[in-house]
PDB file of N, CA and C in Angstrom:
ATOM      1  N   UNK A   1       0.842  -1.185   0.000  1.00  0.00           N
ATOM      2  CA  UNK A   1       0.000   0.000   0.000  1.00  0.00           C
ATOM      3  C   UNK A   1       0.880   1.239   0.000  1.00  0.00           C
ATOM      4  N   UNK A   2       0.424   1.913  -0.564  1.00  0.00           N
ATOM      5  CA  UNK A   2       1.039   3.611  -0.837  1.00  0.00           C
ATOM      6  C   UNK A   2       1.508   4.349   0.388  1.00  0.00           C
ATOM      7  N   UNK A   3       2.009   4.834   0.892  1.00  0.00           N
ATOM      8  CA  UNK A   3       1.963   5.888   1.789  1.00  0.00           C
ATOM      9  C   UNK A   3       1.579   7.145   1.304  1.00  0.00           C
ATOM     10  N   UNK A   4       0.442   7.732   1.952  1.00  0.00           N
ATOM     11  CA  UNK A   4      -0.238   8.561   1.342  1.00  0.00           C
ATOM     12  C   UNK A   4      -0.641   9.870   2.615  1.00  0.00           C
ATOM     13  N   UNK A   5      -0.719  11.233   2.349  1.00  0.00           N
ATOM     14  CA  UNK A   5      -0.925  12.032   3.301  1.00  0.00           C
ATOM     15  C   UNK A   5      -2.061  11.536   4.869  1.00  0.00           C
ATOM     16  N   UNK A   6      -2.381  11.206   5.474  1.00  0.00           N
ATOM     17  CA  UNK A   6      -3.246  11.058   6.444  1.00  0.00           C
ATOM     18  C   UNK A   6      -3.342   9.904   6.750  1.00  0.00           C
ATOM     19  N   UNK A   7      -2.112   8.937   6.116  1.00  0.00           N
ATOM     20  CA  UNK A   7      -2.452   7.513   6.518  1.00  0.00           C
ATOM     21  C   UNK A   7      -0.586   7.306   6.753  1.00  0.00           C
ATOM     22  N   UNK A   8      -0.526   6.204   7.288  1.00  0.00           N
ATOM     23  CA  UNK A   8       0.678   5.702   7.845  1.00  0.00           C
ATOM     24  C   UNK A   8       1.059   3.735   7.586  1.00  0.00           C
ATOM     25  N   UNK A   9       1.881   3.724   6.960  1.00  0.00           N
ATOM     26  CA  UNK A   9       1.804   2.410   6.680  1.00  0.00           C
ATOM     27  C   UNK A   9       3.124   1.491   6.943  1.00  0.00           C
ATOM     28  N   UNK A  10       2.916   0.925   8.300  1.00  0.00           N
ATOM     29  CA  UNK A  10       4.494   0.400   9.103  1.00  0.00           C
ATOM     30  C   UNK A  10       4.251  -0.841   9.802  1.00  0.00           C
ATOM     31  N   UNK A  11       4.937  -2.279   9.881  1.00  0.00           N
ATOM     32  CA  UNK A  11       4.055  -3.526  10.297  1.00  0.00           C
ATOM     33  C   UNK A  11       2.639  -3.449   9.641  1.00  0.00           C
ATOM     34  N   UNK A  12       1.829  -3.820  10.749  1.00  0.00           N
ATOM     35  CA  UNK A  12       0.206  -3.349  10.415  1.00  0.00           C
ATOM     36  C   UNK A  12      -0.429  -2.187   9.861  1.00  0.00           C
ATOM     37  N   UNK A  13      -1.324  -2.718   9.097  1.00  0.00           N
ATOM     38  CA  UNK A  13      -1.390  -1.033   8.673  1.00  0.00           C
ATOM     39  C   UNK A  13      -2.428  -0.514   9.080  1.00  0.00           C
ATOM     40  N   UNK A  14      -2.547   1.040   9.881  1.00  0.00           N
ATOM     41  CA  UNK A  14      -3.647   1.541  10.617  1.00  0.00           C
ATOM     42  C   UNK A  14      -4.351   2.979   9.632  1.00  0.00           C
ATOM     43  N   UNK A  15      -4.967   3.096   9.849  1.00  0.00           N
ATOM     44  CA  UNK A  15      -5.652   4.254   9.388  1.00  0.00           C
ATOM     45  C   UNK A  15      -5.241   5.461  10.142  1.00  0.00           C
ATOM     46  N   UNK A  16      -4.895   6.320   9.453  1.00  0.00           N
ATOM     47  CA  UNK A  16      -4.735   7.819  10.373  1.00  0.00           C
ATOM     48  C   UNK A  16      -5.364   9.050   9.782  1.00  0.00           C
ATOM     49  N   UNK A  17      -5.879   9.800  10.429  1.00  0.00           N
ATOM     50  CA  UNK A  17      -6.382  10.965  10.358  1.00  0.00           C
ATOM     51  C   UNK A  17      -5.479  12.351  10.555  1.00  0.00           C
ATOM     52  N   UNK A  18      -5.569  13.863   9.605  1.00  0.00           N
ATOM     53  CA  UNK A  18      -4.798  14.331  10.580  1.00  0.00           C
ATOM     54  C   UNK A  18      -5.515  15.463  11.347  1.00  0.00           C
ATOM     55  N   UNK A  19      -4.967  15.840  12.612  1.00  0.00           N
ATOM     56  CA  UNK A  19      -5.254  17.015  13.618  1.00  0.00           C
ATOM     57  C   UNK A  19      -4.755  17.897  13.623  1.00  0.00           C
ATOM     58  N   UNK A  20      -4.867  19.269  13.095  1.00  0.00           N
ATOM     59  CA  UNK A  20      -3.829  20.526  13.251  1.00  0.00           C
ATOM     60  C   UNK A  20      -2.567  20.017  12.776  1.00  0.00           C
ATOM     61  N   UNK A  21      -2.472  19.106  11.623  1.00  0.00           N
ATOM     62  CA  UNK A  21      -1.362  18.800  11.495  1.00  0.00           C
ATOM     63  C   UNK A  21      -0.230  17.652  11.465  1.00  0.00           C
ATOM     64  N   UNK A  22      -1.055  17.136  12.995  1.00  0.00           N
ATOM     65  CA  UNK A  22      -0.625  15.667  13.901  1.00  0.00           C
ATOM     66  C   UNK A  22      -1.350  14.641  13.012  1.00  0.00           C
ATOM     67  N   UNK A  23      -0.612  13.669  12.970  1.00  0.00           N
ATOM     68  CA  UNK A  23      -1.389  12.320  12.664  1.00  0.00           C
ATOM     69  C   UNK A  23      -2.368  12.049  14.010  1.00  0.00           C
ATOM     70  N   UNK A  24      -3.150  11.359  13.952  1.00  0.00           N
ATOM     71  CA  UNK A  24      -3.915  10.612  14.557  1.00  0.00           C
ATOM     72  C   UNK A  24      -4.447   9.587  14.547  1.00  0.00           C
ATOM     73  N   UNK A  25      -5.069   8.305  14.950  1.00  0.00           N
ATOM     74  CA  UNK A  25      -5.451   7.165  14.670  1.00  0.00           C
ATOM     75  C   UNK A  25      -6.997   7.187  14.411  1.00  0.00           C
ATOM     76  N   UNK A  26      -7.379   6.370  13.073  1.00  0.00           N
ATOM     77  CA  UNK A  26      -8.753   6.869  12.892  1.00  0.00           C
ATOM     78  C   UNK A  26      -9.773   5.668  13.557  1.00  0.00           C
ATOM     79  N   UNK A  27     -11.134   6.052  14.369  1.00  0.00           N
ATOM     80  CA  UNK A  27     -11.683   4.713  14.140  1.00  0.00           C
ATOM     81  C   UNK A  27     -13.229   4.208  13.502  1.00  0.00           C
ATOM     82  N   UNK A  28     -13.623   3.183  13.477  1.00  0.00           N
ATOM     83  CA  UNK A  28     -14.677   3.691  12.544  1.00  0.00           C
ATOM     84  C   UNK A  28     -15.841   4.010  13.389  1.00  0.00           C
ATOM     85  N   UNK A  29     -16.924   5.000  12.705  1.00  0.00           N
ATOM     86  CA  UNK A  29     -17.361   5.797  13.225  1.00  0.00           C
ATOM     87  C   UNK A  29     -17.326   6.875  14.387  1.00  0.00           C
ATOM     88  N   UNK A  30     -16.028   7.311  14.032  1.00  0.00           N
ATOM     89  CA  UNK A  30     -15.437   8.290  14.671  1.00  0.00           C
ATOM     90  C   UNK A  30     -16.201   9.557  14.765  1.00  0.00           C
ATOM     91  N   UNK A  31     -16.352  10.626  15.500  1.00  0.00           N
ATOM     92  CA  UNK A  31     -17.507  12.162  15.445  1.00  0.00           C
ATOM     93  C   UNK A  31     -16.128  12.788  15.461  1.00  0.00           C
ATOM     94  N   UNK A  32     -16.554  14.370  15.292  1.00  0.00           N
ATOM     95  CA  UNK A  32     -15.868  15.541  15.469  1.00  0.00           C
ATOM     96  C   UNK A  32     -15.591  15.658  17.168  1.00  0.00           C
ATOM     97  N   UNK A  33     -16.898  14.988  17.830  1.00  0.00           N
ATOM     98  CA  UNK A  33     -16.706  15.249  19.606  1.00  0.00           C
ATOM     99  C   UNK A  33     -15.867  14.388  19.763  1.00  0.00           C
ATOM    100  N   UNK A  34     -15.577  13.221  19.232  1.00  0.00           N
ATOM    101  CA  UNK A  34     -14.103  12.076  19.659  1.00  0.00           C
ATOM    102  C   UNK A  34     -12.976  12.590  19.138  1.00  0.00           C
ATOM    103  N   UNK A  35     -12.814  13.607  18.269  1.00  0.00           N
ATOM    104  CA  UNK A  35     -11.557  13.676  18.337  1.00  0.00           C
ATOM    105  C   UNK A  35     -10.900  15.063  19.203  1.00  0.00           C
ATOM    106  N   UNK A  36     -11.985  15.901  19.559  1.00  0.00           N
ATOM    107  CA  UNK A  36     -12.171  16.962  20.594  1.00  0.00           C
ATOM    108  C   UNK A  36     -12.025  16.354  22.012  1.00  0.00           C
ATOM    109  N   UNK A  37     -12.458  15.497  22.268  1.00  0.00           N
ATOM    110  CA  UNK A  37     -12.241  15.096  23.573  1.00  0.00           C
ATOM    111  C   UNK A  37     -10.848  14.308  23.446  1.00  0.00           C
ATOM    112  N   UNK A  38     -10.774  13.312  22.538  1.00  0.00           N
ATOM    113  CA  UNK A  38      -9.528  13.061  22.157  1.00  0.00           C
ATOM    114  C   UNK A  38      -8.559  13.710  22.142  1.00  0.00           C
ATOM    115  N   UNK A  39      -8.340  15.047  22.031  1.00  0.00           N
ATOM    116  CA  UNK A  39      -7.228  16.128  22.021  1.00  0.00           C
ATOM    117  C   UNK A  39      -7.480  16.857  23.387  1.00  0.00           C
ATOM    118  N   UNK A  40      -8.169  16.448  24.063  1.00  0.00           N
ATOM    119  CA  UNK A  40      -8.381  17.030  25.254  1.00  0.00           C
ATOM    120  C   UNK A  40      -8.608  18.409  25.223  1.00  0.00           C
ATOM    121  N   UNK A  41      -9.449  19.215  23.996  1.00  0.00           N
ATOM    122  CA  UNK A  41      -9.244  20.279  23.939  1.00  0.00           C
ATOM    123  C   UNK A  41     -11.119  20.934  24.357  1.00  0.00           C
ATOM    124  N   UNK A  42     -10.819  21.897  25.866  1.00  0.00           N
ATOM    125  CA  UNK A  42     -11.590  22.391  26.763  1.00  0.00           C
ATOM    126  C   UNK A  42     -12.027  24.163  26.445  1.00  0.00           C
ATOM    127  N   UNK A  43     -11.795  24.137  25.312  1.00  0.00           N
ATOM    128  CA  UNK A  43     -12.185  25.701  24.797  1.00  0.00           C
ATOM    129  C   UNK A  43     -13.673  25.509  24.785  1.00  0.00           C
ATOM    130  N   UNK A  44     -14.099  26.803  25.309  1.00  0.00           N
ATOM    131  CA  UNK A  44     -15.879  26.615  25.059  1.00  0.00           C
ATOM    132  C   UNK A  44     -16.427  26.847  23.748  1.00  0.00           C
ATOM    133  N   UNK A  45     -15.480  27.778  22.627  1.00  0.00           N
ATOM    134  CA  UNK A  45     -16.100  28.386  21.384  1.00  0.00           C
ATOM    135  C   UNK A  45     -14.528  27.457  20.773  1.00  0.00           C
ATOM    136  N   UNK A  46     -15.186  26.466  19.947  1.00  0.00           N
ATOM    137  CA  UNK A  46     -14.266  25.636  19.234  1.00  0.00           C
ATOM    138  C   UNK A  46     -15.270  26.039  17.448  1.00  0.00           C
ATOM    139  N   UNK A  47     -14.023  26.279  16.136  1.00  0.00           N
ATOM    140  CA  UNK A  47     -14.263  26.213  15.132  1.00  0.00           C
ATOM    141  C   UNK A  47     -14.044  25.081  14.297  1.00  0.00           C
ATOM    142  N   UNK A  48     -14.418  24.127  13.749  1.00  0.00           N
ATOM    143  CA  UNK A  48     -14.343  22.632  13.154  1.00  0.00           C
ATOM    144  C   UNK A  48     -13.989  22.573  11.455  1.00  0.00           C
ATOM    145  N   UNK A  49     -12.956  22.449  10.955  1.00  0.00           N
ATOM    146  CA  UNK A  49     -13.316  21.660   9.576  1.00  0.00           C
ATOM    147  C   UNK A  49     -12.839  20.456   9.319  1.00  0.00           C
ATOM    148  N   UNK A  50     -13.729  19.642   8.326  1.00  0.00           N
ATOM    149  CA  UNK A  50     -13.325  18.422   8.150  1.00  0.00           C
ATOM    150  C   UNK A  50     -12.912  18.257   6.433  1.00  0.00           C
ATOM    151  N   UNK A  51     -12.065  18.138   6.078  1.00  0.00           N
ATOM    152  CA  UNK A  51     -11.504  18.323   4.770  1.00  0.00           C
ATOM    153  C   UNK A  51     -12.002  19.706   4.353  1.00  0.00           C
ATOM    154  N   UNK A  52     -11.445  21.053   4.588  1.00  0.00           N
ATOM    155  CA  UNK A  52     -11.931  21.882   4.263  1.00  0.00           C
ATOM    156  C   UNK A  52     -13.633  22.363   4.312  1.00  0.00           C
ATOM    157  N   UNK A  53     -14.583  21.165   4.892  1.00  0.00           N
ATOM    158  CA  UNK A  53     -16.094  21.783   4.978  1.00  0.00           C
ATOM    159  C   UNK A  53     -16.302  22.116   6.586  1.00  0.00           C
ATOM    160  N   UNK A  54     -16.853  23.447   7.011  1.00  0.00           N
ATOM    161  CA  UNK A  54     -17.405  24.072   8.026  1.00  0.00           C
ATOM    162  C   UNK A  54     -17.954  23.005   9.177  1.00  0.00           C
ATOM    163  N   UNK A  55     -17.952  22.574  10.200  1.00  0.00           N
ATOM    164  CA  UNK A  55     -18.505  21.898  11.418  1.00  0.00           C
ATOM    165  C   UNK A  55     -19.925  22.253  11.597  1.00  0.00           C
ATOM    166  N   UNK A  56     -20.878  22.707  11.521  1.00  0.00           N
ATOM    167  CA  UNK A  56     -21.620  23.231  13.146  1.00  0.00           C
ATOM    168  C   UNK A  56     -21.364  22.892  14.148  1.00  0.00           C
ATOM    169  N   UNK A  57     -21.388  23.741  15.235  1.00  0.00           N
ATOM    170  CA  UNK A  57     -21.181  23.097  16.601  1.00  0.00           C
ATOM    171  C   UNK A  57     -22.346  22.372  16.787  1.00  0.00           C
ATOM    172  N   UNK A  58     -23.486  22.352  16.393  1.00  0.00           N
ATOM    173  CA  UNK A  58     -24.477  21.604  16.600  1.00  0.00           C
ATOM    174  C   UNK A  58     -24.483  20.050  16.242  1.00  0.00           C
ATOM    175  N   UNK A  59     -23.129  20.139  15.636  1.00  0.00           N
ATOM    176  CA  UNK A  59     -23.264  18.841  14.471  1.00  0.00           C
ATOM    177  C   UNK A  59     -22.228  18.401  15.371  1.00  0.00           C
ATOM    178  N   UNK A  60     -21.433  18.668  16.096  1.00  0.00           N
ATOM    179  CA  UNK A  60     -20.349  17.876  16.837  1.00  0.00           C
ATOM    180  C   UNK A  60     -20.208  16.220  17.559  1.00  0.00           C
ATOM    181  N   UNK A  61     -21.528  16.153  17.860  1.00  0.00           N
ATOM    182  CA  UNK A  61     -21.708  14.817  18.926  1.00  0.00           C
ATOM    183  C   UNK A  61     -21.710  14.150  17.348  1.00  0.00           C
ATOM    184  N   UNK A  62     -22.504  14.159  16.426  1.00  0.00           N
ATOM    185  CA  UNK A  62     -22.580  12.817  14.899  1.00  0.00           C
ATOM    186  C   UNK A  62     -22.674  13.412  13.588  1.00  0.00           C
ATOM    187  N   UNK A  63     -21.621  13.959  14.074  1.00  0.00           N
ATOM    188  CA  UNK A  63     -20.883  14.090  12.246  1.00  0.00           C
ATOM    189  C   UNK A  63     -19.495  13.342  12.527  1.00  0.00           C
ATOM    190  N   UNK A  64     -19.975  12.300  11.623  1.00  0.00           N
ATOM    191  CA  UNK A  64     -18.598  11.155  11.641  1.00  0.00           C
ATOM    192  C   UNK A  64     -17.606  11.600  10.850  1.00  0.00           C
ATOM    193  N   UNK A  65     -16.382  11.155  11.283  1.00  0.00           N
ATOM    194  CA  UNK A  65     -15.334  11.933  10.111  1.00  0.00           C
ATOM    195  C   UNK A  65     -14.653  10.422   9.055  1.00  0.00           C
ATOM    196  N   UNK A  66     -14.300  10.746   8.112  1.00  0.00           N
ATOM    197  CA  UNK A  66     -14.201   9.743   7.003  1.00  0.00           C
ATOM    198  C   UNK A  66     -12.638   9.226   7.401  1.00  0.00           C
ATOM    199  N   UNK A  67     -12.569   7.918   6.945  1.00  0.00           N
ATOM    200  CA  UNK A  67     -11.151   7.844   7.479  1.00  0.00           C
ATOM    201  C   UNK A  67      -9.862   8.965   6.404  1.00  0.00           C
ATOM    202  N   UNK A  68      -8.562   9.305   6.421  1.00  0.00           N
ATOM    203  CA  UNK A  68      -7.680   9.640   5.656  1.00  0.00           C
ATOM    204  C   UNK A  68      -8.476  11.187   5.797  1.00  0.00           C
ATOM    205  N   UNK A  69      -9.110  12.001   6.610  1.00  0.00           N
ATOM    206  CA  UNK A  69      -9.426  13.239   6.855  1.00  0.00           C
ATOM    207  C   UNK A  69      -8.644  14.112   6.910  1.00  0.00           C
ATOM    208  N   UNK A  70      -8.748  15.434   7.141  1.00  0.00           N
ATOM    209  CA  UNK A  70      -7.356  16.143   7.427  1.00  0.00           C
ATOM    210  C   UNK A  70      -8.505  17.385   8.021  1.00  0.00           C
ATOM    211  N   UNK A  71      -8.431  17.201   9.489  1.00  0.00           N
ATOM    212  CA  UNK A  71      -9.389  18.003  10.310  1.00  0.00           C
ATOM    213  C   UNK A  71      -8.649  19.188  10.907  1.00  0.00           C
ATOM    214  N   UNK A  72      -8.931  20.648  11.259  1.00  0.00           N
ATOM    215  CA  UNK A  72      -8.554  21.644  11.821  1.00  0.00           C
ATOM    216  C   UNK A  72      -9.758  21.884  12.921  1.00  0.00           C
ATOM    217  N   UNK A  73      -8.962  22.420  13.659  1.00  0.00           N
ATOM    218  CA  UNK A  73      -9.863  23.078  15.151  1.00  0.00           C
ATOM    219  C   UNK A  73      -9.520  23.936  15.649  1.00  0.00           C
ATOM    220  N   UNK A  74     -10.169  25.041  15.445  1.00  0.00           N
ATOM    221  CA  UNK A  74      -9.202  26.623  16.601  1.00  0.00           C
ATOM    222  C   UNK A  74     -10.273  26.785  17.280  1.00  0.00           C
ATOM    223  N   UNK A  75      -9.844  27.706  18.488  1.00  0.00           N
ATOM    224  CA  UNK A  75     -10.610  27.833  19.393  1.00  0.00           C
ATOM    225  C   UNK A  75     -10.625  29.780  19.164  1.00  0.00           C
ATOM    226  N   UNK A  76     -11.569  30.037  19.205  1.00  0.00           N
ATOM    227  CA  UNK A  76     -12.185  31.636  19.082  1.00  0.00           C
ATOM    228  C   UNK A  76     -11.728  32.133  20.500  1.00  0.00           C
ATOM    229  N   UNK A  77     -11.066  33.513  20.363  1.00  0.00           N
ATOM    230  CA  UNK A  77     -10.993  34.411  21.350  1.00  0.00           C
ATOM    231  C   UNK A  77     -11.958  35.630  21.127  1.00  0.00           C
ATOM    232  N   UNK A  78     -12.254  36.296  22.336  1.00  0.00           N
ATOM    233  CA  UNK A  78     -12.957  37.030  22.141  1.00  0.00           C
ATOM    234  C   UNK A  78     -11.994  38.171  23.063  1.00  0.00           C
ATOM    235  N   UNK A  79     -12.489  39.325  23.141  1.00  0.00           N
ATOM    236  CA  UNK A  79     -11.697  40.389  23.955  1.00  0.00           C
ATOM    237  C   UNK A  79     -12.782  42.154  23.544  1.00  0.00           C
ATOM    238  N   UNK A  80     -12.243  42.599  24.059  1.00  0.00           N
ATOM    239  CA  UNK A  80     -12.814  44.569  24.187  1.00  0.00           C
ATOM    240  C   UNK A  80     -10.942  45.106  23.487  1.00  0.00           C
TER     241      UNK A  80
END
């Protein structure tokens, strides 16, 4: 098998996703909230894309992400 951006192929071969960058391990039926809690990331105003398409936060708990994804997440500041 190829080695190809978002996947990793060494012994066994696993599926990976990436995070801001990071590889990650994909699993199936994975959400946007598993890989948020997965990153342990505790921001209250989180922004989501999953191959370049927009999240809703509403959509977080079951919008599954596809395996070989390449997901971003920032977290919004606000200030005066």
């Amino acid at each position: 098998m190829k080695n190809t951006p978002g996947r990793r192929t060494s012994g066994k071969s696993r599926i990976m996703i990436v995070v801001n960058g990071e590889p990650m391990e994909w699993e199936e039926g994975m959400t946007v909230r598993d890989i948020i809690d997965g990153k342990r990331y505790v921001f209250p105003l989180l922004a989501v894309w999953v191959d370049h398409v927009p999240v809703p936060r509403d959509r977080f708990d079951d919008a599954t992400v596809p395996d070989g994804s390449n997901i971003q997440i920032i977290h919004m500041i606000s200030g005066g």
